[in-house]
Protein backbone atom coordinates (compact mmCIF):
# COMPACT_ATOMS: atom_id res chain seq x y z
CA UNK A 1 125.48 110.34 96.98
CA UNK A 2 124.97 111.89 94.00
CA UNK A 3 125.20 108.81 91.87
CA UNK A 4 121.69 107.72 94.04
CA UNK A 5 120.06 110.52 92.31
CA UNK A 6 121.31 109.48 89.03
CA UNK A 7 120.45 106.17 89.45
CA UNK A 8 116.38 107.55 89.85
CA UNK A 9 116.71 109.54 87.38
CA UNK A 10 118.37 107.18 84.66
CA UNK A 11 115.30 104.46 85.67
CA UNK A 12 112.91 106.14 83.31
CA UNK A 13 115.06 104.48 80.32
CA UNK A 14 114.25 101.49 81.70
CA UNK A 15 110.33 101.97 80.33
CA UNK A 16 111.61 101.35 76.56
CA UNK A 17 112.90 97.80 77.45
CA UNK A 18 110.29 94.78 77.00
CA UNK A 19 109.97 94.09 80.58
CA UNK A 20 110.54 97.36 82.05
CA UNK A 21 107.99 96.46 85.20
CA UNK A 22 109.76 93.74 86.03
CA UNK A 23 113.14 95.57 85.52
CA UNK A 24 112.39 99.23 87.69
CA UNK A 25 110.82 96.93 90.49
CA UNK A 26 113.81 95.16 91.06
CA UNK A 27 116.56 98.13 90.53
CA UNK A 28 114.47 99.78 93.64
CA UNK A 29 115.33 96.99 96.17
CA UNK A 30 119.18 97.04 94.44
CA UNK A 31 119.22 100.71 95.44
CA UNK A 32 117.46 100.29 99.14
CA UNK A 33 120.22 97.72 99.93
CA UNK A 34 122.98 99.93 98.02
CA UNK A 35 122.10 102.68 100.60
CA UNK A 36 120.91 101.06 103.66
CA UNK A 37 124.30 99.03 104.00
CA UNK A 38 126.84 101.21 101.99
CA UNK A 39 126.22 104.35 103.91
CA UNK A 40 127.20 104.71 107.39
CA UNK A 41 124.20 106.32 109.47
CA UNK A 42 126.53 108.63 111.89
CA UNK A 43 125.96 112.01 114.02
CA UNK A 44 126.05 114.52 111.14
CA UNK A 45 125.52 115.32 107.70
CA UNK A 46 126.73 113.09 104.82
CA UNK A 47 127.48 115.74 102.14
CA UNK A 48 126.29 115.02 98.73
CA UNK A 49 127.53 118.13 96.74
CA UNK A 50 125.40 120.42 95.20
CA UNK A 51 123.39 121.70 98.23
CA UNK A 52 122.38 118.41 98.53
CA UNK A 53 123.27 116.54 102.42
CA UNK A 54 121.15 113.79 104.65
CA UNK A 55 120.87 113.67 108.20
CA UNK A 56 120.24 110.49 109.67
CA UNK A 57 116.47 111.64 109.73
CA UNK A 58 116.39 112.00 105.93
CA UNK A 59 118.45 108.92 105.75
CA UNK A 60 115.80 106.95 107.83
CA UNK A 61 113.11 108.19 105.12
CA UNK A 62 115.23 107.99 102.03
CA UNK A 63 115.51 104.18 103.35
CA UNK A 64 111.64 104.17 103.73
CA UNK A 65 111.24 105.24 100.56
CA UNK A 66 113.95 102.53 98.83
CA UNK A 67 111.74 100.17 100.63
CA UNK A 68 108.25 101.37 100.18
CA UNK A 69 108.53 102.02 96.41
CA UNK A 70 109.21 98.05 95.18
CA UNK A 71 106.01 96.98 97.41
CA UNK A 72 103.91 99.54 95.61
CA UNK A 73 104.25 97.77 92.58
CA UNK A 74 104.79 94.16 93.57
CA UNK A 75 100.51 95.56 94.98
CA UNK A 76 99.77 96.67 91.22
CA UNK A 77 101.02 93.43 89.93
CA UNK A 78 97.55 93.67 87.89
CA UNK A 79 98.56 96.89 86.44
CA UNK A 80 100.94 95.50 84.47
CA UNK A 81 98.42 93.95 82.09
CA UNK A 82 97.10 97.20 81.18
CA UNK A 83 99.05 98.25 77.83
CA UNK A 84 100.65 100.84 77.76
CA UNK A 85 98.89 103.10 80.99
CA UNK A 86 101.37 100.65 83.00
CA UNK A 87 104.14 102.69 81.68
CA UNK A 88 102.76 105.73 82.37
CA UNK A 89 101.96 104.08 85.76
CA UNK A 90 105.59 103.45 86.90
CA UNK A 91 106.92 106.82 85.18
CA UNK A 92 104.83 108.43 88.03
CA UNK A 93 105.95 106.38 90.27
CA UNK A 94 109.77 107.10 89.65
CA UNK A 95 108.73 110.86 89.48
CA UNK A 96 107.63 110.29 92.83
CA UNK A 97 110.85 108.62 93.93
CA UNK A 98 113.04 111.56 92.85
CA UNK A 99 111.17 114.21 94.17
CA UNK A 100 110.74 112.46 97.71
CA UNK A 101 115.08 111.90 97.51
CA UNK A 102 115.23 115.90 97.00
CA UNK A 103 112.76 116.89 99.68
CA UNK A 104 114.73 114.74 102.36
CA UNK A 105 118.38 115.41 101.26
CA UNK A 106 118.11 118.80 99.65
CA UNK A 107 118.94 122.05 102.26
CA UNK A 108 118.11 124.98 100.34
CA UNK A 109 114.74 126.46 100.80
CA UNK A 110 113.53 127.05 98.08
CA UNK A 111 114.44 123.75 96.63
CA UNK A 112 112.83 121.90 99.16
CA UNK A 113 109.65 123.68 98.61
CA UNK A 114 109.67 123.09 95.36
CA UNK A 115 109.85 119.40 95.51
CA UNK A 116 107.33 119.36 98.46
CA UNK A 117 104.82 120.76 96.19
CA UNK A 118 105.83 118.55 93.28
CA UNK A 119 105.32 115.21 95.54
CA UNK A 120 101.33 116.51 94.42
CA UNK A 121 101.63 115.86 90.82
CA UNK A 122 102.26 112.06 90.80
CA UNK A 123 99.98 111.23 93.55
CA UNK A 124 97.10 113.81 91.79
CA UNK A 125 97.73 111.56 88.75
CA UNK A 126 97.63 108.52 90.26
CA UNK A 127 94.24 109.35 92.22
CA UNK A 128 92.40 110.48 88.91
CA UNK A 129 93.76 108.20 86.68
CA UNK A 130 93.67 104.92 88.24
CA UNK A 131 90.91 105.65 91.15
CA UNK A 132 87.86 103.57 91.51
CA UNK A 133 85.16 105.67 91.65
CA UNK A 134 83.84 108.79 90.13
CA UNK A 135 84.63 110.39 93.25
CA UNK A 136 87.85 110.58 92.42
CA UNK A 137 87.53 113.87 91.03
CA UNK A 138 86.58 115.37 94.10
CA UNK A 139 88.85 113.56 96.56
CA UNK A 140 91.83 114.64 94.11
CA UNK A 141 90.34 118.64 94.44
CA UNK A 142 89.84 118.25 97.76
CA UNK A 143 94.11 117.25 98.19
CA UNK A 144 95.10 119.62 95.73
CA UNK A 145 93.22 122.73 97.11
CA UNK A 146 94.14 121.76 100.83
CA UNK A 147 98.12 121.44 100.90
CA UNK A 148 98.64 123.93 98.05
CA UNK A 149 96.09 126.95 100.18
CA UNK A 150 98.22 125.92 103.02
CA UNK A 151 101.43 126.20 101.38
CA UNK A 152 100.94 129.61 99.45
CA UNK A 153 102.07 131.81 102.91
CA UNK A 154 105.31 129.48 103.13
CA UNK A 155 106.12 130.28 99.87
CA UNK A 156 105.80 133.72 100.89
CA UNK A 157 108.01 133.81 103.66
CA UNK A 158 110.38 131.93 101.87
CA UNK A 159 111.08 134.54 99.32
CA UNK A 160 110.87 137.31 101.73
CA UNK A 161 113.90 135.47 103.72
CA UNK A 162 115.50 135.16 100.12
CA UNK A 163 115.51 138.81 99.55
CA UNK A 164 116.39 139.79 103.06
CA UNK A 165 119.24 137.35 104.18
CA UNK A 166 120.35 136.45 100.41
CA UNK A 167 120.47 132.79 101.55
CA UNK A 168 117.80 130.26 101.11
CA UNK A 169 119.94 127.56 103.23
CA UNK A 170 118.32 126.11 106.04
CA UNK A 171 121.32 127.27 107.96
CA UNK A 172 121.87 130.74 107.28
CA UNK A 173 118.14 132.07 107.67
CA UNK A 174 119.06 135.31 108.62
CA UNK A 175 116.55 137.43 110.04
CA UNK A 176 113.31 135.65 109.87
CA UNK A 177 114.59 133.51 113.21
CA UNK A 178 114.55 136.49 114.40
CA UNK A 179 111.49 138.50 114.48
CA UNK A 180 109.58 137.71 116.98
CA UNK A 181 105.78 137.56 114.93
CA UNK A 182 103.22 134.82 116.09
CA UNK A 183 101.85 134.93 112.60
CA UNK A 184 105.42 134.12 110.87
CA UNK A 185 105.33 131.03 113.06
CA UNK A 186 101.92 129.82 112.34
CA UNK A 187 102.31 130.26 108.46
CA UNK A 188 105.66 128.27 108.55
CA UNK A 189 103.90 125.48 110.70
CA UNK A 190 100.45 125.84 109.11
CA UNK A 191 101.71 123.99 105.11
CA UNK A 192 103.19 120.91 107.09
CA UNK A 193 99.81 120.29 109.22
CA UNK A 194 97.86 120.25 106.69
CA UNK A 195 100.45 117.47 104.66
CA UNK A 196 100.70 115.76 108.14
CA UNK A 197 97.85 116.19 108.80
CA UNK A 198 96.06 116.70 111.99
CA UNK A 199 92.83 117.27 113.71
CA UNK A 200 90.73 120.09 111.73
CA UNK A 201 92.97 119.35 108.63
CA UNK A 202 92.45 116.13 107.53
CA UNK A 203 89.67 116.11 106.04
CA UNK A 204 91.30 115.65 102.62
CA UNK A 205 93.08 112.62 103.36
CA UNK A 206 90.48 109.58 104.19
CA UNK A 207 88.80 111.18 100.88
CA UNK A 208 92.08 110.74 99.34
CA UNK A 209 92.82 107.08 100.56
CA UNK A 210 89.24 105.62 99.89
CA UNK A 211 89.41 106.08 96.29
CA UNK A 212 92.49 106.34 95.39
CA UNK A 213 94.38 102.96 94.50
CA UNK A 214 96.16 100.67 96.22
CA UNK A 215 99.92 101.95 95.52
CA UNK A 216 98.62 105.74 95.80
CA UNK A 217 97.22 104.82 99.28
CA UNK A 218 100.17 102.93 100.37
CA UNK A 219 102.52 106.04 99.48
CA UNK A 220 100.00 108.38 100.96
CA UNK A 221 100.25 106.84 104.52
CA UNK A 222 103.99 105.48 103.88
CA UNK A 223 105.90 108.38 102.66
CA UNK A 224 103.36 111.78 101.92
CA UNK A 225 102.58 111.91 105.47
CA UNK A 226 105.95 112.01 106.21
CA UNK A 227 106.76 114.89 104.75
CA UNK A 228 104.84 116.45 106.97
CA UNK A 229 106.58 115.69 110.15
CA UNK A 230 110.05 116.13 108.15
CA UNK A 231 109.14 120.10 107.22
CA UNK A 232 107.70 120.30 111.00
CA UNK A 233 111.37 118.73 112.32
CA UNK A 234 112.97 121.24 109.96
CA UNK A 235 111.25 124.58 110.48
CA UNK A 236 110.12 124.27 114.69
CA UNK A 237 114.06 125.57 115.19
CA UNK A 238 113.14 128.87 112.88
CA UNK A 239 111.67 130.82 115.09
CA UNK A 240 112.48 129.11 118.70
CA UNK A 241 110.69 132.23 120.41
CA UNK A 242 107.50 131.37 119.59
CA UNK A 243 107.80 127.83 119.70
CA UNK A 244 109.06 127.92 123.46
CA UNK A 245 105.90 130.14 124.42
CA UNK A 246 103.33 128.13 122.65
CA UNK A 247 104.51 124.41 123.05
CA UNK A 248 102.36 123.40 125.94
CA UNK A 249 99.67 124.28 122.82
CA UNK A 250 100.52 121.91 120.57
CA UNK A 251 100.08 118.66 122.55
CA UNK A 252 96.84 119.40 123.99
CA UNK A 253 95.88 120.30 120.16
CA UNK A 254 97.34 117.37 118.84
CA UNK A 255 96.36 114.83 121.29
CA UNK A 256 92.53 116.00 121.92
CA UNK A 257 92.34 115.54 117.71
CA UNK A 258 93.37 111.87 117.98
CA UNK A 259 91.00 111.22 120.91
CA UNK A 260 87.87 112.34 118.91
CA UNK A 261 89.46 110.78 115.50
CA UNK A 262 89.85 107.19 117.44
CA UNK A 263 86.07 107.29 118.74
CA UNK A 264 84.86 108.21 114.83
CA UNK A 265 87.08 105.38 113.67
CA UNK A 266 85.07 102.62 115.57
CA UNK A 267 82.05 104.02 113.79
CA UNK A 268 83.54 103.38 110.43
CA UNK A 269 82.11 101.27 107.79
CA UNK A 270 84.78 101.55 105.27
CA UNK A 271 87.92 99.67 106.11
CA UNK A 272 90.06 102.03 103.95
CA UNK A 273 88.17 104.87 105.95
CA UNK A 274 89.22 103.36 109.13
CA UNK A 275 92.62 103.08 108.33
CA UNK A 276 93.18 106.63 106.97
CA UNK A 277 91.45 107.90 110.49
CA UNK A 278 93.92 105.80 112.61
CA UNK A 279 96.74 107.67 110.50
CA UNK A 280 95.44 110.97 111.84
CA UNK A 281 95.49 109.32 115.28
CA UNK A 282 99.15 108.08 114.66
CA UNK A 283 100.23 111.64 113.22
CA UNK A 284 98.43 114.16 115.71
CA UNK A 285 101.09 112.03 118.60
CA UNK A 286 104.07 112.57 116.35
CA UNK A 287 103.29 116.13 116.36
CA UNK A 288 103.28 116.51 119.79
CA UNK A 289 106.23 114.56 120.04
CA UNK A 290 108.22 117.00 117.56
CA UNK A 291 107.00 119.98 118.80
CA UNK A 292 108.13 119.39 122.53
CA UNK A 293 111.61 120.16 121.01
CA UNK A 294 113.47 117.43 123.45
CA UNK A 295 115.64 114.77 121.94
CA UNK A 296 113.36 111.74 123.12
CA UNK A 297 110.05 113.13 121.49
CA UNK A 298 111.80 114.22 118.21
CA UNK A 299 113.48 110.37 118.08
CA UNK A 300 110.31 108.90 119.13
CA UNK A 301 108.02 111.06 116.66
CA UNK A 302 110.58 109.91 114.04
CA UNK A 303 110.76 105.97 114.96
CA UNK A 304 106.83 106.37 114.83
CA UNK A 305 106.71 107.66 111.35
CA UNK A 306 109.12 104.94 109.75
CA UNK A 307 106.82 102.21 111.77
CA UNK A 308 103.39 103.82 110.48
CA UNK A 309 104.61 104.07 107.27
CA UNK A 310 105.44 99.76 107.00
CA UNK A 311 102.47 99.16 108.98
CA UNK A 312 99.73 101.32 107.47
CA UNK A 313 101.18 100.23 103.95
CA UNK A 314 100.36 97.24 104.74
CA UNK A 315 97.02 97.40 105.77
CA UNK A 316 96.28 98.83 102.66
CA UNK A 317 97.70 95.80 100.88
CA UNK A 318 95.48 93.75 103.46
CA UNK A 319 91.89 96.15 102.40
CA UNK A 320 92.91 95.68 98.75
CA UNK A 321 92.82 91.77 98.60
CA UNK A 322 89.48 91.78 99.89
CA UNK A 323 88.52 94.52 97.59
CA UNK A 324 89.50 92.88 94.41
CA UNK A 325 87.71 89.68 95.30
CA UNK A 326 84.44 90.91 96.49
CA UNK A 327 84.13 94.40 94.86
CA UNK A 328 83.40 96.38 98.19
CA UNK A 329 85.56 97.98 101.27
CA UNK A 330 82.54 97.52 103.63
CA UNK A 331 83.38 95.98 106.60
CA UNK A 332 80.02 94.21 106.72
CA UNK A 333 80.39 92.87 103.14
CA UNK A 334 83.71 92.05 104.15
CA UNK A 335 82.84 89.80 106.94
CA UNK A 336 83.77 86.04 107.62
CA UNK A 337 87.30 86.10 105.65
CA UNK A 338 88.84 83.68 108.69
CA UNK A 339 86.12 81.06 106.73
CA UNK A 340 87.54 81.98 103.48
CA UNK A 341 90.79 83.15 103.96
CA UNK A 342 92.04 81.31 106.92
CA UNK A 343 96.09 81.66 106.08
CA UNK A 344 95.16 85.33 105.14
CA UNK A 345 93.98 86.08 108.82
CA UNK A 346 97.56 85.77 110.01
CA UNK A 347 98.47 88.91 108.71
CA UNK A 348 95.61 90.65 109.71
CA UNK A 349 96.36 89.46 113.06
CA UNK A 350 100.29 90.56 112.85
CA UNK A 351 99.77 93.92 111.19
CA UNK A 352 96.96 94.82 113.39
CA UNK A 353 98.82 94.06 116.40
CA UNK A 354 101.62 96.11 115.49
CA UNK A 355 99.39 98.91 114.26
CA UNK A 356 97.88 99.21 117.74
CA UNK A 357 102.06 98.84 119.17
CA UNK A 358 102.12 95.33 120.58
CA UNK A 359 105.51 94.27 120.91
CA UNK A 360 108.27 94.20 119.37
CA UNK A 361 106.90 96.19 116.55
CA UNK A 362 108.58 99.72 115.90
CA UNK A 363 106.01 101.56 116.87
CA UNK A 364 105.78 100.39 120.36
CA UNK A 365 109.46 101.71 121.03
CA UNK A 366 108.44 105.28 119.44
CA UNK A 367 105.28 105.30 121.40
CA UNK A 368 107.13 104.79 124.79
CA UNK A 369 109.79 108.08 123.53
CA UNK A 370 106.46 110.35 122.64
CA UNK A 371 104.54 109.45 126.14
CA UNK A 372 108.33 110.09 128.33
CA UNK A 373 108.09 113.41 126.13
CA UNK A 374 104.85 114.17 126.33
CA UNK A 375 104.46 113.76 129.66
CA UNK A 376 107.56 115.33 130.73
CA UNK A 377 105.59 118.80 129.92
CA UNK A 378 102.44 118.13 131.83
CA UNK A 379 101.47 114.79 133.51
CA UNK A 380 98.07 116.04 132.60
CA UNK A 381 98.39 114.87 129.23
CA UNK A 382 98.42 111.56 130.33
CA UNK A 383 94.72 112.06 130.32
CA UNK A 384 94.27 112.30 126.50
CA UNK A 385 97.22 109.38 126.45
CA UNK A 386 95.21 106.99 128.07
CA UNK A 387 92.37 108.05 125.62
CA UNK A 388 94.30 107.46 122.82
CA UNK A 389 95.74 103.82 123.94
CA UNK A 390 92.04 102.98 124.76
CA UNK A 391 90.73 103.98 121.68
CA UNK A 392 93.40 102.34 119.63
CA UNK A 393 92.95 99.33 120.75
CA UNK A 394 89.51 99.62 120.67
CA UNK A 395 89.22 100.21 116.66
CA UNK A 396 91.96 97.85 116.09
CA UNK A 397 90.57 94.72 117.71
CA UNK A 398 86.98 96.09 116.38
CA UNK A 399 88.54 95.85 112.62
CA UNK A 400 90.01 92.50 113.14
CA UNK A 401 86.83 90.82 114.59
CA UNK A 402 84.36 92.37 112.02
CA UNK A 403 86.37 91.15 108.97
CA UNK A 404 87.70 87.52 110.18
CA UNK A 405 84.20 86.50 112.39
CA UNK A 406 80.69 87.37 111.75
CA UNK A 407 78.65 85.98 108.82
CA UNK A 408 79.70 85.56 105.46
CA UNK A 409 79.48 87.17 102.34
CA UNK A 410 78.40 84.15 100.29
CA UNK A 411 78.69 85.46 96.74
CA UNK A 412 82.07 85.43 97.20
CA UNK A 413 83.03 81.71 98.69
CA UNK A 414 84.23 80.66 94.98
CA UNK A 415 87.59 82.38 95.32
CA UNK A 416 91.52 81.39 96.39
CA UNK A 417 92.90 81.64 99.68
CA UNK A 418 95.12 84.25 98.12
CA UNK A 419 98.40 84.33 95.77
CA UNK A 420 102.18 83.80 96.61
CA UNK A 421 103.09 87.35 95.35
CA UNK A 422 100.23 88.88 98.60
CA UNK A 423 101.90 86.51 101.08
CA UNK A 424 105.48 87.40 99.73
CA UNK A 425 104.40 91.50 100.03
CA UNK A 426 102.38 91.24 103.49
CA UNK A 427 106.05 89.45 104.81
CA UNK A 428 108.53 92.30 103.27
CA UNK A 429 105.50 94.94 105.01
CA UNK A 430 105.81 92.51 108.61
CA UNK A 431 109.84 91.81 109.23
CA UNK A 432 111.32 95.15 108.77
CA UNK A 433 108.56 96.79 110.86
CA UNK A 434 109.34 94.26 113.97
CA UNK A 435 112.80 93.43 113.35
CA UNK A 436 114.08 97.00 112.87
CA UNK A 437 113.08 97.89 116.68
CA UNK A 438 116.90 96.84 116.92
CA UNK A 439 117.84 99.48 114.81
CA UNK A 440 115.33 101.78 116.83
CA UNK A 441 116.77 101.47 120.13
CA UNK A 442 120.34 102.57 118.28
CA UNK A 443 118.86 105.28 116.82
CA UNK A 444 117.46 106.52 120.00
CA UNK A 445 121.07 106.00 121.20
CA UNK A 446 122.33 107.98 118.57
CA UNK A 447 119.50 110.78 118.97
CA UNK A 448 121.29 111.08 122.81
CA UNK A 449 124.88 111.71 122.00
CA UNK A 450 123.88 114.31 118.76
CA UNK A 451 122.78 117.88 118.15
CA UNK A 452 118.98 118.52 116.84
């Protein structure tokens, strides 16, 4: 699977041609369907020489990621008109791609740090280079002082295993697993909440989404997330000790953050605000759900995250056709687009659904794995579940009704019901998100018969 990484790398060359745009954006869906159907998805590792092997939880992203990447920049068609910054533009975003395959196929330590801290560079570029407001500069400090503060003790235990075990495998850890040291477990976990992130560190990331653009916020909530919950999935088996004494601590943690983040995101006036808040709410479940350690939270946790990361993507999309028509993310700017848009209000209706797990979208079967999980270890949690559903719905439906009813913005009646190209990318967002619960229920299947 080496030849994938190649394949990433050797897109760059593709910049000198004419129509390079055009040419990257359709090599990425060659390669998604290259590795979605070529590969088989089995129980174990699919070796890929040079340290390099994928799970079929790093295959599930890489596939994300295949997918995700095209509809970035089918969003930025507009972009393209820019000279030569579009260039520069899709350079970042194959950086991206090739640092996101190592982090989810590579299993040497230090490598995957590496690359986890590298996935800041792009997205740092992106946000101060082709952000909206002057802002910028703060939001892009703000994600650049968070994850990389976090991530300094990791480094540091990294290179202490280094020098004690003379490994930096994931497998052959040697005595860090171990010692039996609270703080060694909260500065492994401590760098992947604060990427994931959850209640008390996510204040970076809404920030983040509302000004940077469209394609850095759909691969903030798509993929960056993500990586997250991967490192969390990796490193919870480290040092077991501590995570068997302190797991009824994560939950309540988790799921008391995305009760209070669902009631702040019905007060939000920003849609892109809104949407970055119901990540947090999304994420602080899929924590809980990997750090219960049983096979049905860690497949549910991971069915959320590919789910989230179609449907929040898309929602983005969804924000920035309003935003490039009437100049404003308000939601009360941004009312009466069922008068305006009618056809558009379809998708608001489908993504929205799905975002708040109506059936048969993806998320609803991960939801149902993280509440069997989650309330396997105290039925007392189903307290702050039933928060959570309440909520969701609640900010959902109040997102939905603001933008398509109430009275409109009439400054902006003069423009189109939208082009070919949105339709075309709020469709490839929509039919993998519902029509890959299929594929969820075998994963779950396959999470049952394997070996976390």
């Amino acid at each position: 699977m080496l030849n994938f990484l190649f394949s990433i790398f050797f897109m760059v060359f593709m910049l000198f041609f004419r129509s390079g745009w055009e040419l990257v954006l359709n090599f990425f869906f060659v390669l998604f369907f290259i590795f979605f159907f070529t590969k088989s998805l089995g129980l174990g590792l699919m070796d890929m020489g040079s340290g390099l092997s994928v799970d079929m939880y790093g295959y599930m992203l890489i596939s994300l990621c295949f997918w995700i990447f095209p509809l970035m920049m089918l969003a930025s068609l507009t972009m393209s008109n820019y000279g030569s910054y579009n260039k520069l533009f899709v350079f970042m975003v194959v950086f991206l791609l090739l640092v996101l395959y190592l982090v989810f196929s590579c299993q040497d330590l230090m490598l995957f740090y590496i690359s986890f801290e590298a996935s800041l560079i792009p997205i740092f570029i992106m946000v101060f280079g082709w952000g909206y407001q002057p802002e910028r500069l703060q939001a892009g400090l703000y994600m650049l002082f968070y994850t990389l503060m976090a991530s300094m003790p990791l480094l540091l235990l990294i290179l202490y295993n280094v020098g004690v075990s003379q490994s930096g495998d994931f497998f052959m850890l040697g005595k860090l697993s171990e010692e039996k040291n609270f703080y060694v477990y909260i500065y492994f976990v401590m760098a992947f909440l604060v990427k994931l992130p959850v209640f008390f560190f996510h204040l970076w990331l809404p920030k983040a989404h509302v000004e940077a653009p469209v394609s850095g916020s759909m691969v903030l909530a798509a993929i960056l997330l993500k990586l997250g919950g991967y490192g969390l999935f990796k490193v919870i088996g480290l040092v077991v000790h501590e995570q068997v004494s302190a797991v009824w601590l994560w939950p309540v943690f988790g799921l008391f953050g995305s009760g209070v983040l669902g009631v702040l995101s019905i007060r939000q006036f920003d849609m892109k605000a809104l949407i970055a808040y119901s990540s947090v709410v999304h994420m602080g479940m899929v924590m809980s759900g990997l750090m219960s350690m049983s096979l049905v939270g860690i497949s549910g946790a991971f069915i959320v995250m590919v789910g989230h990361g179609l449907c929040s993507s898309g929602l983005f999309c969804l924000v920035n056709v309003i935003y490039e028509r009437i100049g404003s993310r308000s939601i009360l700017l941004g009312s009466g687009m069922l008068m305006l848009m009618p056809s558009m209000a379809l998708w608001w209706f489908l993504l929205l659904s799905s975002n708040m797990s109506a059936p048969p979208s993806l998320n609803l079967l991960g939801e149902i794995n993280l509440m069997i999980s989650i309330v396997g270890m105290s039925f007392y949690m189903m307290i702050f579940l039933s928060m959570i559903l309440f909520f969701s719905g609640g900010y959902n439906l109040y997102l939905y009704s603001s933008v398509q009813h109430g009275k409109t913005f009439w400054g902006s009646v003069s423009f189109s019901c939208g082009r070919l190209s949105e339709y075309h990318l709020f469709f490839l967002h929509w039919v993998p998100l519902n029509y890959m619960i299929l594929c969820g229920y075998v994963f779950s299947y396959l999470c049952s018969l394997s070996k976390i």
